[in-house]
C-alpha atoms as a PDB file:
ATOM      1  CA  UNK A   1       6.155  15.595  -6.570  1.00  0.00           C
ATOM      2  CA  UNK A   2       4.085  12.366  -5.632  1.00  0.00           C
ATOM      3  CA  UNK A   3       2.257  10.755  -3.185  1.00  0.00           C
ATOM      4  CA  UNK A   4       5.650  10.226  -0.890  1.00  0.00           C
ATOM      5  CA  UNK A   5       5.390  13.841  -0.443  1.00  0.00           C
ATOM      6  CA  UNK A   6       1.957  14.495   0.159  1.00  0.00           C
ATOM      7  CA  UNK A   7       1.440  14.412   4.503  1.00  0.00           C
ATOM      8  CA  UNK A   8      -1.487  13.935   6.828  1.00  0.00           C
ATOM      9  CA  UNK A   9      -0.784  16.117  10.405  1.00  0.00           C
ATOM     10  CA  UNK A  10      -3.136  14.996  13.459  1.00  0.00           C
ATOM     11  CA  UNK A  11      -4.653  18.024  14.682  1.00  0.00           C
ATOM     12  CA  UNK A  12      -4.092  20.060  11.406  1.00  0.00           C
ATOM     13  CA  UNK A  13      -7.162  20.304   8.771  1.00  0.00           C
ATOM     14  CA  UNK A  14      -5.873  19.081   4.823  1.00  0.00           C
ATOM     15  CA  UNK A  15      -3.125  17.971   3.679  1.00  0.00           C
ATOM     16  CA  UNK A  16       0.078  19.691   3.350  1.00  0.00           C
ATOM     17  CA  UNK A  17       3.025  19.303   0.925  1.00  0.00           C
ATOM     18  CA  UNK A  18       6.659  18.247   2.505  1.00  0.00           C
ATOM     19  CA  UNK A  19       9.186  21.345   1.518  1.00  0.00           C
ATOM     20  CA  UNK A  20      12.175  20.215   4.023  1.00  0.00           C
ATOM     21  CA  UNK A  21      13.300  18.283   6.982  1.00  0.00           C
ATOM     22  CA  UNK A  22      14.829  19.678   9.685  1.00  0.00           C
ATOM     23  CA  UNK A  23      16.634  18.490  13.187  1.00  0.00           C
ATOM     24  CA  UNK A  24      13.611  19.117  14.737  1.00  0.00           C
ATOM     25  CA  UNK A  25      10.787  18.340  12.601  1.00  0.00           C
ATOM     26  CA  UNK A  26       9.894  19.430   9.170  1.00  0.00           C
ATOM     27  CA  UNK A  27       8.354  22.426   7.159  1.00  0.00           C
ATOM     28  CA  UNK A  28       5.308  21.829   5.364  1.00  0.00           C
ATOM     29  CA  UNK A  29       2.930  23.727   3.307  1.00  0.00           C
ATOM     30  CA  UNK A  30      -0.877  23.558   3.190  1.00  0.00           C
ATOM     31  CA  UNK A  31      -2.228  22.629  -0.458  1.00  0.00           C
ATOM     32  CA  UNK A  32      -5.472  24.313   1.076  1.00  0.00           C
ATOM     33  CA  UNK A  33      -3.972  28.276   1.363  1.00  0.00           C
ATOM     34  CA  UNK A  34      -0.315  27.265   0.867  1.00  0.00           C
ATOM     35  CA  UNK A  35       0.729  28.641   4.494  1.00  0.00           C
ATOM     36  CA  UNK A  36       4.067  27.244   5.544  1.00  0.00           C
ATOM     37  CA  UNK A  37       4.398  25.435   9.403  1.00  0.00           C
ATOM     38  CA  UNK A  38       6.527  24.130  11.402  1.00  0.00           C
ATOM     39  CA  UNK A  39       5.658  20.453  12.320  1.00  0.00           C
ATOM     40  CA  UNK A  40       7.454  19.400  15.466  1.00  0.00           C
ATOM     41  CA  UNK A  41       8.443  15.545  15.575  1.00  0.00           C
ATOM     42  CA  UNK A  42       5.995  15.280  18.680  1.00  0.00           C
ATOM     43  CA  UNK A  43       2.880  15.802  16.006  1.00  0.00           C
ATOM     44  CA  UNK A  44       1.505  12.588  14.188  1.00  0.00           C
ATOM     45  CA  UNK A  45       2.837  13.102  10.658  1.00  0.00           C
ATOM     46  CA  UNK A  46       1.098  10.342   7.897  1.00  0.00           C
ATOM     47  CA  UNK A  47       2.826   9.853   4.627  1.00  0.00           C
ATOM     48  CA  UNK A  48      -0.297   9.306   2.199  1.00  0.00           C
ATOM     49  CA  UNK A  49       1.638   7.153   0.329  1.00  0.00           C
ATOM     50  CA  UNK A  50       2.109   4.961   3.747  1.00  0.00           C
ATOM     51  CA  UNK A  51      -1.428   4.819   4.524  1.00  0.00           C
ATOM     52  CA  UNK A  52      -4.006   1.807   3.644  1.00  0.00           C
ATOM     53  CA  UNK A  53      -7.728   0.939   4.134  1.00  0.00           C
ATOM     54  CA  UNK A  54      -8.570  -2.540   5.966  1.00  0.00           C
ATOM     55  CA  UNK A  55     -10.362  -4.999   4.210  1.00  0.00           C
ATOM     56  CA  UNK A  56     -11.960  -8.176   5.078  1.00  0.00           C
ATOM     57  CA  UNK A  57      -8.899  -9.785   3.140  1.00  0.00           C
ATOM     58  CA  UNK A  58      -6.311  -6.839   3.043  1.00  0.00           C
ATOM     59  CA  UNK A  59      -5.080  -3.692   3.835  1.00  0.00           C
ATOM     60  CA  UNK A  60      -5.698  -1.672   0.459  1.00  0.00           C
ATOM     61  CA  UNK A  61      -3.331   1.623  -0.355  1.00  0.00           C
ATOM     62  CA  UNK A  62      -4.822   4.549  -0.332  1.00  0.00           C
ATOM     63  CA  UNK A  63      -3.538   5.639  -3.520  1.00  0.00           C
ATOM     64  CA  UNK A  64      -5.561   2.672  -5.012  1.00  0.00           C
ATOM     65  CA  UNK A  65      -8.571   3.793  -3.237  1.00  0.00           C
ATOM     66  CA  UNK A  66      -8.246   7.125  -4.353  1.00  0.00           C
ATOM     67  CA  UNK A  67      -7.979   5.992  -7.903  1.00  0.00           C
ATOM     68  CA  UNK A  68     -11.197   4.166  -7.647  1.00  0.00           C
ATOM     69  CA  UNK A  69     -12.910   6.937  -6.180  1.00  0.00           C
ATOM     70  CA  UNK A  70     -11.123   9.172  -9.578  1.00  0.00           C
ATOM     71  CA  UNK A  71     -12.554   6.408 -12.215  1.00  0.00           C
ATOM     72  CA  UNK A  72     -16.297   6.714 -10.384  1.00  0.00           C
ATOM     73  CA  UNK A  73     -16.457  10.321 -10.487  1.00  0.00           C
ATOM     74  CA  UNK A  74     -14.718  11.143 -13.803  1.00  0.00           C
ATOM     75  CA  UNK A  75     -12.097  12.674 -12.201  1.00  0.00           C
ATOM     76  CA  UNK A  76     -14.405  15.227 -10.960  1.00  0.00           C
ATOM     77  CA  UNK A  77     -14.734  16.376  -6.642  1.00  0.00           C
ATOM     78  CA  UNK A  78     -16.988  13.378  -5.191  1.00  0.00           C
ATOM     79  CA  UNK A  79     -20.437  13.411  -5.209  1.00  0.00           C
ATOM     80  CA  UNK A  80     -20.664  13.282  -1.533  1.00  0.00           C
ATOM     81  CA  UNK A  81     -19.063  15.400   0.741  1.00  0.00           C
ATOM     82  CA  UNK A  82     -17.313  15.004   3.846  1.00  0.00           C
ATOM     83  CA  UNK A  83     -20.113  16.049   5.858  1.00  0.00           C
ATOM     84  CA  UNK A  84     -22.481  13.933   4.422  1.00  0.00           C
ATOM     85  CA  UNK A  85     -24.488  11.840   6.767  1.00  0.00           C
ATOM     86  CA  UNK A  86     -23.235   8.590   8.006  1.00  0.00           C
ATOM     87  CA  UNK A  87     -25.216   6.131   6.116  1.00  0.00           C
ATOM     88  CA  UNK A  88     -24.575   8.438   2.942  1.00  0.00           C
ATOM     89  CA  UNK A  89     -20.722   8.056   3.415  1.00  0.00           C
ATOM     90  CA  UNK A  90     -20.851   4.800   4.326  1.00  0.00           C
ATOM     91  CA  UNK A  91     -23.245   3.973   0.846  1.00  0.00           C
ATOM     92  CA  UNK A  92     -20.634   5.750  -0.744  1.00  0.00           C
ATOM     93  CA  UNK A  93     -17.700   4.489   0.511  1.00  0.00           C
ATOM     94  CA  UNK A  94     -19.599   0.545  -0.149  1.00  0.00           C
ATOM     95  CA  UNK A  95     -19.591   1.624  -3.851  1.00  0.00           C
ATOM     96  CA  UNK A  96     -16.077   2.498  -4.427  1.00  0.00           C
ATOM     97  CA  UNK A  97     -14.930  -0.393  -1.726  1.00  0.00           C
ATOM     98  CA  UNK A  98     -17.556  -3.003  -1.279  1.00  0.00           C
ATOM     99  CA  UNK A  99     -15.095  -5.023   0.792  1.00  0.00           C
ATOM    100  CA  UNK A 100     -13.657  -2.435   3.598  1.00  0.00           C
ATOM    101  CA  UNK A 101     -13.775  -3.808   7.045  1.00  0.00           C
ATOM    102  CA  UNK A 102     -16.596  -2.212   8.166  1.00  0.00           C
ATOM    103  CA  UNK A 103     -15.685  -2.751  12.101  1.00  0.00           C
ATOM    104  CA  UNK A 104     -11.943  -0.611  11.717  1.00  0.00           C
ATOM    105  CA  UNK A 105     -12.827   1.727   9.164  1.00  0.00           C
ATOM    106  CA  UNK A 106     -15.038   4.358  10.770  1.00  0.00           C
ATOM    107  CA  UNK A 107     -16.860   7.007   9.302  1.00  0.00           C
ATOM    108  CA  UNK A 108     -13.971   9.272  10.367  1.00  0.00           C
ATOM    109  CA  UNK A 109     -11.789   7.829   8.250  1.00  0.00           C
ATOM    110  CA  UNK A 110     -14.191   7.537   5.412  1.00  0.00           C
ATOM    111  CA  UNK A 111     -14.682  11.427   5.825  1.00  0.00           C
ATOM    112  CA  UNK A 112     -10.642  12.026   5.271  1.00  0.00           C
ATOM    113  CA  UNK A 113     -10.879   9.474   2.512  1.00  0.00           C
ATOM    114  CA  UNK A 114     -13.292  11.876   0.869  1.00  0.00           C
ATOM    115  CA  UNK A 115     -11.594  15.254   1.997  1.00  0.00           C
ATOM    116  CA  UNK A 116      -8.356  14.233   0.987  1.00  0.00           C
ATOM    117  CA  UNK A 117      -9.678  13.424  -2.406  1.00  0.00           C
ATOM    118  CA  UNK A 118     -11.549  16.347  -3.436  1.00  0.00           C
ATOM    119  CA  UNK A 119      -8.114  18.145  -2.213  1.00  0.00           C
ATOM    120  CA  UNK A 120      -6.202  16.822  -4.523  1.00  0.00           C
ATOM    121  CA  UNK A 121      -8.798  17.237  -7.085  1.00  0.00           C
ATOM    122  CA  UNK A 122      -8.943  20.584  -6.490  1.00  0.00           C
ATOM    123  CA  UNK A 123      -5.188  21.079  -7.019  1.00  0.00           C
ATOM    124  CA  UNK A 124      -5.273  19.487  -9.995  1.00  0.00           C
ATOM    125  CA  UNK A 125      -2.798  16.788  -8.247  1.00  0.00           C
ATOM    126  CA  UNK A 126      -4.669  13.209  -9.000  1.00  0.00           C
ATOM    127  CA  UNK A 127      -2.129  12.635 -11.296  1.00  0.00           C
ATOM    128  CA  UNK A 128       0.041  11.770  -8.346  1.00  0.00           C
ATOM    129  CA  UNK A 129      -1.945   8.807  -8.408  1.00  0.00           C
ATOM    130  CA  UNK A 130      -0.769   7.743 -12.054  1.00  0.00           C
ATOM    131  CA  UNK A 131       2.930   8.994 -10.877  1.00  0.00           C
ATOM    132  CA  UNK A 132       3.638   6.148  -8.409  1.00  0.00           C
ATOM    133  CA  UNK A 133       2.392   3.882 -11.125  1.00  0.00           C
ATOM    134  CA  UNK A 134       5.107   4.252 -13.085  1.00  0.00           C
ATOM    135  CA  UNK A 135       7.648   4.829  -9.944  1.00  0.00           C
ATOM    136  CA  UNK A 136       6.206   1.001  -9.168  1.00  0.00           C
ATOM    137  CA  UNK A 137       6.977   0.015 -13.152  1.00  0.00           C
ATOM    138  CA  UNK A 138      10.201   1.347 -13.364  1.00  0.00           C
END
């Protein structure tokens, strides 16, 4: 599995793993308690490995933020969490990127950033991150 099947659903805490497309959607699974749904193609569905974080120069991949975010902590859960307070997560978040776009990344975001993470932390899945790598390589 890598990042390509890793999904972001609006309205639905997590993330959730793709199992299967159908004519009318697509079944995914929750890396949180592993329940299966059934996402309708009305829902906002996010690939992770689509998703980016402006900069004042560029938009950077997620994947490459979460690997900065995985060389600052060791590979261990973040040292903030997601309900930090806003200046905390936006200290944080100025440590790992020091040149997001302050004015379209919103503390939201940075809170997802940081969810998502400790996620795949917690399911032993960073190594997604090392994955695409070599997909890119190859």
């Amino acid at each position: 599995m890598s990042l390509e099947h890793v999904l972001a659903i609006s309205e639905k805490p997590g993330l959730y793993k793709l199992i299967t497309q159908t004519r009318s959607g697509l079944v995914a699974e929750s890396l949180i308690d592993g329940k299966r749904i059934a996402v309708n193609l009305k829902n906002n569905v996010s690939l992770l490995s689509e998703i980016a974080i402006y900069t004042l120069t560029e938009e950077v991949p997620l994947k490459e933020v979460f690997k900065k975010i995985k060389e600052k902590e060791k590979s261990e859960p973040t040292s903030v969490g997601h309900k930090e307070s806003k200046d905390n997560l936006e200290a944080y978040f100025f440590d790992i990127l020091p040149e997001y776009d302050e004015d379209r990344v919103y503390v939201s975001d940075i809170k997802k950033v940081i969810r998502w993470y400790n996620i795949l932390q917690s399911k032993q899945m960073l190594n997604l991150l090392e994955e695409a790598k070599s997909d890119e390589e190859e």
